[in-house]
Each structure stands twice: as structure tokens, then as C-alpha cells.
PDB file of N, CA and C in Angstrom:
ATOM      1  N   UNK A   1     103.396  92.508  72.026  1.00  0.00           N
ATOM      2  CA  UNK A   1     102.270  92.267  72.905  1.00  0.00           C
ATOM      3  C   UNK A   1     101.002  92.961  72.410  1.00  0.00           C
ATOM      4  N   UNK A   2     101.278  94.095  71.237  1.00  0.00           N
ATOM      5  CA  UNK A   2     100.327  94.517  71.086  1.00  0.00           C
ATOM      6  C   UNK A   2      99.061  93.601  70.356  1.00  0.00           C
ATOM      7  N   UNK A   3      99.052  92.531  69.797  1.00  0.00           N
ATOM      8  CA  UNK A   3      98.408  91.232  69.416  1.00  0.00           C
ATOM      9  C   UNK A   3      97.623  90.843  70.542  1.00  0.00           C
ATOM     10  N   UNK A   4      98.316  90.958  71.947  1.00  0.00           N
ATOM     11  CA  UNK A   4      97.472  90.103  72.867  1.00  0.00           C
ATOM     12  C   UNK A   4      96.163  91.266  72.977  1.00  0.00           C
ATOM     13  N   UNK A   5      96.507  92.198  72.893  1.00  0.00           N
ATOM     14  CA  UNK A   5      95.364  93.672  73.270  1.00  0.00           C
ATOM     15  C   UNK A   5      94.736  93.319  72.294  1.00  0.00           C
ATOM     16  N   UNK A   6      94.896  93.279  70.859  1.00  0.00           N
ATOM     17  CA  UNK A   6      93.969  93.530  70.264  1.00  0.00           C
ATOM     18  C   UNK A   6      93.398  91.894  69.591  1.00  0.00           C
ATOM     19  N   UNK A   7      93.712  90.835  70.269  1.00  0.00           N
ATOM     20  CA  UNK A   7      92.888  89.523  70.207  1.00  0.00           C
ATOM     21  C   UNK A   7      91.333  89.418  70.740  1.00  0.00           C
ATOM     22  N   UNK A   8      90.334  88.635  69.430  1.00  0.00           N
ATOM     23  CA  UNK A   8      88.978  89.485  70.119  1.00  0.00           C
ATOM     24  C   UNK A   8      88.557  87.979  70.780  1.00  0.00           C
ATOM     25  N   UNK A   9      89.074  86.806  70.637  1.00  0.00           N
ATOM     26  CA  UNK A   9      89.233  85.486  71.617  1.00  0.00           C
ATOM     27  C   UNK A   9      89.672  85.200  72.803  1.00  0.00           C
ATOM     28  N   UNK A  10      89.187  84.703  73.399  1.00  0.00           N
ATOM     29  CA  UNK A  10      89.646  84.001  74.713  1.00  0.00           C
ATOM     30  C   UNK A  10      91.092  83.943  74.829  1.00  0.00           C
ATOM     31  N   UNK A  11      91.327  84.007  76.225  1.00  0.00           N
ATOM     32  CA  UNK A  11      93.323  84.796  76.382  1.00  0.00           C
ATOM     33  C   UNK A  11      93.149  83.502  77.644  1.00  0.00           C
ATOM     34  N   UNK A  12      93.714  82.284  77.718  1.00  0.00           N
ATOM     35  CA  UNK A  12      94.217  81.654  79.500  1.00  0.00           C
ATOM     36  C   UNK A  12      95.042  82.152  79.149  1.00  0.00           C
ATOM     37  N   UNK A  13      95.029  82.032  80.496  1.00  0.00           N
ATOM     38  CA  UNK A  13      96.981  81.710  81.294  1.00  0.00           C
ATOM     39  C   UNK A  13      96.826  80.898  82.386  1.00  0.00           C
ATOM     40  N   UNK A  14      98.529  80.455  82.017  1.00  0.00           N
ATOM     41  CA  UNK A  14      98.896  79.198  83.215  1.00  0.00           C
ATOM     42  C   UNK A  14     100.147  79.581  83.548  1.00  0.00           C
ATOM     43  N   UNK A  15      99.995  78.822  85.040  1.00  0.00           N
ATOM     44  CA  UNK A  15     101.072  79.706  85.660  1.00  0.00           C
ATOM     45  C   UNK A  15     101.783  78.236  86.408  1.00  0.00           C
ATOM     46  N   UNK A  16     103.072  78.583  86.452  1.00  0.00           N
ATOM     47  CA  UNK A  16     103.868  77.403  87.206  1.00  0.00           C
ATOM     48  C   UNK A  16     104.840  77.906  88.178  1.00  0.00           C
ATOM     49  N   UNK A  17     104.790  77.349  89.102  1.00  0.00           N
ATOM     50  CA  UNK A  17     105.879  78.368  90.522  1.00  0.00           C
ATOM     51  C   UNK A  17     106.776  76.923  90.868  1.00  0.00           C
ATOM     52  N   UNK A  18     108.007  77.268  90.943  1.00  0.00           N
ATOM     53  CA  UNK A  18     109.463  76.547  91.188  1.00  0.00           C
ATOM     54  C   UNK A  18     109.977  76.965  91.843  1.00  0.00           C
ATOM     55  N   UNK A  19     110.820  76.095  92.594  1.00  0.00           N
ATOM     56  CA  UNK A  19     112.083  76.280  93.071  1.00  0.00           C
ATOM     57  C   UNK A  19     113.666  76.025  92.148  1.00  0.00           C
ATOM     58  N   UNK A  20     114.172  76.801  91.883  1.00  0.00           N
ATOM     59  CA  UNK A  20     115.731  76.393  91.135  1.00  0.00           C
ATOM     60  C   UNK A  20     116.213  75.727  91.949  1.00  0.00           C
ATOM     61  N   UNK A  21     117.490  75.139  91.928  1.00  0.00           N
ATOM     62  CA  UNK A  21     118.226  74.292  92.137  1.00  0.00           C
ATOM     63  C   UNK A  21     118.770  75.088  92.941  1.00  0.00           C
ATOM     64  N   UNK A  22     119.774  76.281  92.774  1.00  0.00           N
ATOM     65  CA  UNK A  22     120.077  77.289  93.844  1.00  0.00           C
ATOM     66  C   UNK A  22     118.849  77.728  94.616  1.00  0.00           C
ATOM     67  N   UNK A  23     118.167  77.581  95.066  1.00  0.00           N
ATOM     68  CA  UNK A  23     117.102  78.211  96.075  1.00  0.00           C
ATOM     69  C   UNK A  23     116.362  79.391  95.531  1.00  0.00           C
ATOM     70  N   UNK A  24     115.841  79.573  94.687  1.00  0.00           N
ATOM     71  CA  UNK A  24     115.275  80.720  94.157  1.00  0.00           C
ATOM     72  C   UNK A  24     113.734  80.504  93.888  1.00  0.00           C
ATOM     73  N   UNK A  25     112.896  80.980  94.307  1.00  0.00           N
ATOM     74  CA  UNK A  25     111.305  80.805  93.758  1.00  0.00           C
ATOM     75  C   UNK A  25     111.078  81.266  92.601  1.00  0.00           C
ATOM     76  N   UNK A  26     110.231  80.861  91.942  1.00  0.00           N
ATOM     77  CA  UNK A  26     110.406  81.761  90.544  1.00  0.00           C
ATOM     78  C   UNK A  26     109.035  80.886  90.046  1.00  0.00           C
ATOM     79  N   UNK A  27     108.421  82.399  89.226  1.00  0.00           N
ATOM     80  CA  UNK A  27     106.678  81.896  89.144  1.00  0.00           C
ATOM     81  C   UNK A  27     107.270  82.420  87.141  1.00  0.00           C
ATOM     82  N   UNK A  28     106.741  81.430  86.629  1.00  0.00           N
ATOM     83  CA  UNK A  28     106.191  81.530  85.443  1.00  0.00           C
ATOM     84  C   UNK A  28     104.727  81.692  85.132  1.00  0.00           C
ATOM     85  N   UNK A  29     104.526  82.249  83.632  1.00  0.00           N
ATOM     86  CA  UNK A  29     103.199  82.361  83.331  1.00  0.00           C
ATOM     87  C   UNK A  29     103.325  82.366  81.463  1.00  0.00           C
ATOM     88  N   UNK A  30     102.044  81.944  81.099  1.00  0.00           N
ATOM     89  CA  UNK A  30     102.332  81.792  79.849  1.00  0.00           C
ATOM     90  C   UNK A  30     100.650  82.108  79.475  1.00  0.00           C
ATOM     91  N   UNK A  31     100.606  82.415  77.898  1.00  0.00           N
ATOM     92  CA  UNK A  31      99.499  83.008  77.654  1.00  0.00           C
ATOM     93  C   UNK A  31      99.146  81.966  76.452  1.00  0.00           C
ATOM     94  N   UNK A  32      97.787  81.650  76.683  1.00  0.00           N
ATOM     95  CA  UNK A  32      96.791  80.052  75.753  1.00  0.00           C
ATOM     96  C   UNK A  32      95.975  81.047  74.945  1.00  0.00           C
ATOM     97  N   UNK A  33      96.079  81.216  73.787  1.00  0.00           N
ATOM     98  CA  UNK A  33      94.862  81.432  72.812  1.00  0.00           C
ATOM     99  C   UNK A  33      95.116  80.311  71.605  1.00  0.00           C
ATOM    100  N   UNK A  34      93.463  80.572  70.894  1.00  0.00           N
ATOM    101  CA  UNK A  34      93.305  79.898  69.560  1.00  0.00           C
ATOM    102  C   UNK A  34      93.529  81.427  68.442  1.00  0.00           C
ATOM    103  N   UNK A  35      94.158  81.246  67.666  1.00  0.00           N
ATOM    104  CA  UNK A  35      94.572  82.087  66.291  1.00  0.00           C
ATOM    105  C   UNK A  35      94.345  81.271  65.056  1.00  0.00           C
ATOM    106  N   UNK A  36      93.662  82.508  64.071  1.00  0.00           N
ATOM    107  CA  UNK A  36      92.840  81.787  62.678  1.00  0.00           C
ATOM    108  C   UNK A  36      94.381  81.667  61.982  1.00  0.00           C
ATOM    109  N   UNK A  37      94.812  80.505  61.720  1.00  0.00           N
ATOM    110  CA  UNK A  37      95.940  80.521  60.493  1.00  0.00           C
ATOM    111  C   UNK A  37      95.660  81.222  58.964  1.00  0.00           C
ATOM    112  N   UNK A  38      96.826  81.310  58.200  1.00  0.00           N
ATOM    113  CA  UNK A  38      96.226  81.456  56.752  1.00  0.00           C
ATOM    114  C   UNK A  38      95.248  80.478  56.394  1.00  0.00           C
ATOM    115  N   UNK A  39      94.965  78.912  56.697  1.00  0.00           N
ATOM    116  CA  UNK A  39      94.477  78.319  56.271  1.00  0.00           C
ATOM    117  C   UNK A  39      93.289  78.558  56.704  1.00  0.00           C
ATOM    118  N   UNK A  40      92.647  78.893  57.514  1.00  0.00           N
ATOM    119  CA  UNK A  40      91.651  79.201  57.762  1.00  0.00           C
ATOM    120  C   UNK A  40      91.115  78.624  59.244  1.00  0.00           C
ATOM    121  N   UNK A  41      91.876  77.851  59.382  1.00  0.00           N
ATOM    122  CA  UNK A  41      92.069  76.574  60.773  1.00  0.00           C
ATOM    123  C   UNK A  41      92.568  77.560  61.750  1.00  0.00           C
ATOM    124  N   UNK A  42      91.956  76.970  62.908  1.00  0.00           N
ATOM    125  CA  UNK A  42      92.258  78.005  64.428  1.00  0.00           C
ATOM    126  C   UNK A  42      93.401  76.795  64.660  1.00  0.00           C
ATOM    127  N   UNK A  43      94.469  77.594  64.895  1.00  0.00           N
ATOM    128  CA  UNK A  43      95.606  76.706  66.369  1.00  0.00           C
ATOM    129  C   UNK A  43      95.886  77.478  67.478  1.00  0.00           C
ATOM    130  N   UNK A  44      96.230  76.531  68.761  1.00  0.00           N
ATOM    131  CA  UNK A  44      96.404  76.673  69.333  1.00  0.00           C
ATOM    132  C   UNK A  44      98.451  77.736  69.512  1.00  0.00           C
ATOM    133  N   UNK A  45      98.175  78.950  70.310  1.00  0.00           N
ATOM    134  CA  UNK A  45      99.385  79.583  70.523  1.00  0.00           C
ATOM    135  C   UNK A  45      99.444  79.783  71.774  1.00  0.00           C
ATOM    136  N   UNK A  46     100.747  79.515  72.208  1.00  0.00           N
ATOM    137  CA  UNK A  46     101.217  79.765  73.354  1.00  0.00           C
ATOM    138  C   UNK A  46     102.801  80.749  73.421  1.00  0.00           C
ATOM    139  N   UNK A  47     102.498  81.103  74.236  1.00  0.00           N
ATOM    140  CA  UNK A  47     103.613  82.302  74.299  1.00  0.00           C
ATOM    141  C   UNK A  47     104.287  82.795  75.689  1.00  0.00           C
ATOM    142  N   UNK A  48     105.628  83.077  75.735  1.00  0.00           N
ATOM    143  CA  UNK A  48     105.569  83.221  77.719  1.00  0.00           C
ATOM    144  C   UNK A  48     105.792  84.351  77.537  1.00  0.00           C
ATOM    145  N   UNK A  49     104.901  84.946  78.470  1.00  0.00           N
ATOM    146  CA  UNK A  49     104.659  86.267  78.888  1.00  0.00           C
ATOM    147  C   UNK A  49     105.489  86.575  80.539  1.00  0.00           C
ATOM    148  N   UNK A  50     106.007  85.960  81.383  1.00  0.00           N
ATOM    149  CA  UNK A  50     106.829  86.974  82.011  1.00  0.00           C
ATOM    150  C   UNK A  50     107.543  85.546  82.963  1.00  0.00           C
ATOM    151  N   UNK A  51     108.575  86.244  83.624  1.00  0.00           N
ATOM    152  CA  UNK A  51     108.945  84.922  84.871  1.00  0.00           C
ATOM    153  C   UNK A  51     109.291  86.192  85.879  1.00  0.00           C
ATOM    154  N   UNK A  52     109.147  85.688  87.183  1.00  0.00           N
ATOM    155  CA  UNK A  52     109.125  86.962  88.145  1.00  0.00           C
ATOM    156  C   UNK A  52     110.322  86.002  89.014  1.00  0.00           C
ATOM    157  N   UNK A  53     110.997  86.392  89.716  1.00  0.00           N
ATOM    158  CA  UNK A  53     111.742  85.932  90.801  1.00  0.00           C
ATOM    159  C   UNK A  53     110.692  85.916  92.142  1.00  0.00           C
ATOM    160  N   UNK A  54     110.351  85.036  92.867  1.00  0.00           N
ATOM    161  CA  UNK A  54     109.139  85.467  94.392  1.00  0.00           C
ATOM    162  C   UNK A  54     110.164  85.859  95.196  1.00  0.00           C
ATOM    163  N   UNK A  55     109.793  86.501  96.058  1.00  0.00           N
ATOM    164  CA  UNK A  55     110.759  87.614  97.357  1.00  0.00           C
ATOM    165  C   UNK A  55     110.142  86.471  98.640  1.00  0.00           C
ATOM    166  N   UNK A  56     108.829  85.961  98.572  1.00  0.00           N
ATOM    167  CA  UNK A  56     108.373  85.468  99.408  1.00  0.00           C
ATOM    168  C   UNK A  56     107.849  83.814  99.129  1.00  0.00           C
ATOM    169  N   UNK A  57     107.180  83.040 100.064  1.00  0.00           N
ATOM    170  CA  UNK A  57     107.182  81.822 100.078  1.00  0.00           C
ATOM    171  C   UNK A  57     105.936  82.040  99.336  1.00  0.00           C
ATOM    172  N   UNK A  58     105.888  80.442  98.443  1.00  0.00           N
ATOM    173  CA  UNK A  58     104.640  80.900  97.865  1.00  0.00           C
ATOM    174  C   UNK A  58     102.739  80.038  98.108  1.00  0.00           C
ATOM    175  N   UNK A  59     102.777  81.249  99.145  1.00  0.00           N
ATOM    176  CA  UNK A  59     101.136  81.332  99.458  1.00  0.00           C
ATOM    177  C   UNK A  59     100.056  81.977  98.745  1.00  0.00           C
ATOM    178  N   UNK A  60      99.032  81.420  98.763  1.00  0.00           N
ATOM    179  CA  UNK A  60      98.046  82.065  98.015  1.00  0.00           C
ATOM    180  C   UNK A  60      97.886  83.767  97.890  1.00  0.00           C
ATOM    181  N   UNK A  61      97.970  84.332  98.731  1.00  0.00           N
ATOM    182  CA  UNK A  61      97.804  85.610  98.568  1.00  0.00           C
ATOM    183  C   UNK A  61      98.725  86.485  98.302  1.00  0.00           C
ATOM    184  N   UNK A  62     100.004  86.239  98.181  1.00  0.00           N
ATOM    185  CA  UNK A  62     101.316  86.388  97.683  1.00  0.00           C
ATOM    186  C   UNK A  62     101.577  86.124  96.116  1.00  0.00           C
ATOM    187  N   UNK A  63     101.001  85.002  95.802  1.00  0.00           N
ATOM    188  CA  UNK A  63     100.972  84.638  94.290  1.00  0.00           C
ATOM    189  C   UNK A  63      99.823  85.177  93.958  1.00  0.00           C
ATOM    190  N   UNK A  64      98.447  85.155  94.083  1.00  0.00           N
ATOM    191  CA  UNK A  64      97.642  86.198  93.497  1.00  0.00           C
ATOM    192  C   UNK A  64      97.793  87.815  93.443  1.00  0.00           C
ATOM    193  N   UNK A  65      98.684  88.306  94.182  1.00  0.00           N
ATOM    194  CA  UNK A  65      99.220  89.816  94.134  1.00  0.00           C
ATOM    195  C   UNK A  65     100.075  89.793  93.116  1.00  0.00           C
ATOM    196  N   UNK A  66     101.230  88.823  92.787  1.00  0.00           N
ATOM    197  CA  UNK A  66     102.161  88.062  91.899  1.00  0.00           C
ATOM    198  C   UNK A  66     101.392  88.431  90.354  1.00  0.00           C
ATOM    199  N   UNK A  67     100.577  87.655  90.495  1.00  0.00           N
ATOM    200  CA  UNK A  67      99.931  87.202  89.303  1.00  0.00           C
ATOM    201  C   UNK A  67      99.173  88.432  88.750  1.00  0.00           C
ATOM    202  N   UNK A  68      98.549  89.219  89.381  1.00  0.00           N
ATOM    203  CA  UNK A  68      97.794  90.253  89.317  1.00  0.00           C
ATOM    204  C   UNK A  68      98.517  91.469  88.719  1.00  0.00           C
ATOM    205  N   UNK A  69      99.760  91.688  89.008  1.00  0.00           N
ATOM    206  CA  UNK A  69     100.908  92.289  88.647  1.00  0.00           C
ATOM    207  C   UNK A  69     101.555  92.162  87.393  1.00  0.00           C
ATOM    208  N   UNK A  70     101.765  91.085  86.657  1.00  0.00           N
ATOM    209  CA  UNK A  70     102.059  90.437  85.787  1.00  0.00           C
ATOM    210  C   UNK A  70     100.706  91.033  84.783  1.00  0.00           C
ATOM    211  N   UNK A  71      99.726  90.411  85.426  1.00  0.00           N
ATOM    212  CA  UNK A  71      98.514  90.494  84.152  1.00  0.00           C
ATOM    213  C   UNK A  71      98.460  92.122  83.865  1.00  0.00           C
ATOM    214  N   UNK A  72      98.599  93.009  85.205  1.00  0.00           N
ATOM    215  CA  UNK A  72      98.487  94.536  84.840  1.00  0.00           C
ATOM    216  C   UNK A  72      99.573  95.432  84.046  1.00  0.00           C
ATOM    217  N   UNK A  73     100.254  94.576  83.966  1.00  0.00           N
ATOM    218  CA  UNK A  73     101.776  94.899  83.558  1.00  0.00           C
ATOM    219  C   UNK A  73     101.552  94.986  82.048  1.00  0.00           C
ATOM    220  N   UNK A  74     101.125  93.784  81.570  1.00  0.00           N
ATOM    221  CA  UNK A  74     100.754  93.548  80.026  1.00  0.00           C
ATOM    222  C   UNK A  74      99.183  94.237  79.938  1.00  0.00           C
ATOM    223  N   UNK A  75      98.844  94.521  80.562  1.00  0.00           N
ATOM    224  CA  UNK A  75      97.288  95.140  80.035  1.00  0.00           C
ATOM    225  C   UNK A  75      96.491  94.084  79.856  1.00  0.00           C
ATOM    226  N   UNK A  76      96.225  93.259  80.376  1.00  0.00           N
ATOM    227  CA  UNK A  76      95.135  91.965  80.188  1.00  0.00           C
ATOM    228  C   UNK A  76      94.207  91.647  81.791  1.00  0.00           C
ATOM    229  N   UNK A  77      93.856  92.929  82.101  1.00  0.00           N
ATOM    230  CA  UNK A  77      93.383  93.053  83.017  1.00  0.00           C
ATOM    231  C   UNK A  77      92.019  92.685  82.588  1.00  0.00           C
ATOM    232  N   UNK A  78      91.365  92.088  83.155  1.00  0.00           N
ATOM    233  CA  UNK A  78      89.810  91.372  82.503  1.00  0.00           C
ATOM    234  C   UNK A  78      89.580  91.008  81.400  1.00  0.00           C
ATOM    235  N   UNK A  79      91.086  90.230  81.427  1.00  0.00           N
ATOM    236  CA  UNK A  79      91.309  89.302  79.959  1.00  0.00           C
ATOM    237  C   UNK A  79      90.998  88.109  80.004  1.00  0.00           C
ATOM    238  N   UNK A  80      91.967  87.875  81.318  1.00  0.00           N
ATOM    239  CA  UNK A  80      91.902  86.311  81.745  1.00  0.00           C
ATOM    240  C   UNK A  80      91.687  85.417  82.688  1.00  0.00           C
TER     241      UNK A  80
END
């Protein structure tokens, strides 16, 4: 992770919240940058950065505490 800290480009993230098949909520998140290849060409990388189990139903202010947690966790606090 230490790559994501020291990336001097734009960091998204996207986040996807499910239900399993057994009843379980569960929020994914994944991290969008562009990286210079050897060739010199930017591509696109994606990478998953965490899956949380939710304790609770998922409402807005529940998943932004969620999410907020996640991002502070990895240090990309006014990253993304």
C-alpha cells in the first residue's frame, strides 16, 4: 500500500454494497488510478483495497462512516 501514499495522481474509489446469498451485507471498495508503464503510456490500475462485513442496514450515514473508516485505515484520507 505503500505505492498508494506515495502516488502523486489522482486515487478514485468505487464502492459496491451486497447482499450474499446467506444474508450478509458486505461493502466492497476498490482503488482507480492511472500509472506511467515502462512504455511510457499511463494505464489504468485497479486494485481492491478492503471488503468490510456491514453490522447494519445499509443507509447513507452508516456507509459513509463505513467508507470513511476504510479510507483512514489505508491513509488516503484527502486522497479521494
Amino acid at each position: 500500500m505503500e505505492s498508494l501514499r506515495s502516488h502523486k495522481g489522482a486515487i478514485n474509489l468505487g464502492l459496491d454494497a451486497w447482499q450474499s446469498p446467506n444474508g450478509f451485507d458486505v461493502l466492497g471498495t476498490v482503488i482507480y488510478r492511472l500509472v506511467k508503464a515502462s512504455s511510457g503510456k499511463f494505464e489504468l490500475e485497479a486494485s481492491s483495497l478492503d471488503f468490510v462485513q456491514l453490522q447494519k442496514n445499509r443507509a447513507g450515514i452508516y456507509l459513509a462512516k463505513a467508507v470513511q473508516s476504510i479510507v483512514e485505515k489505508f491513509g488516503l484520507t484527502n486522497r479521494v
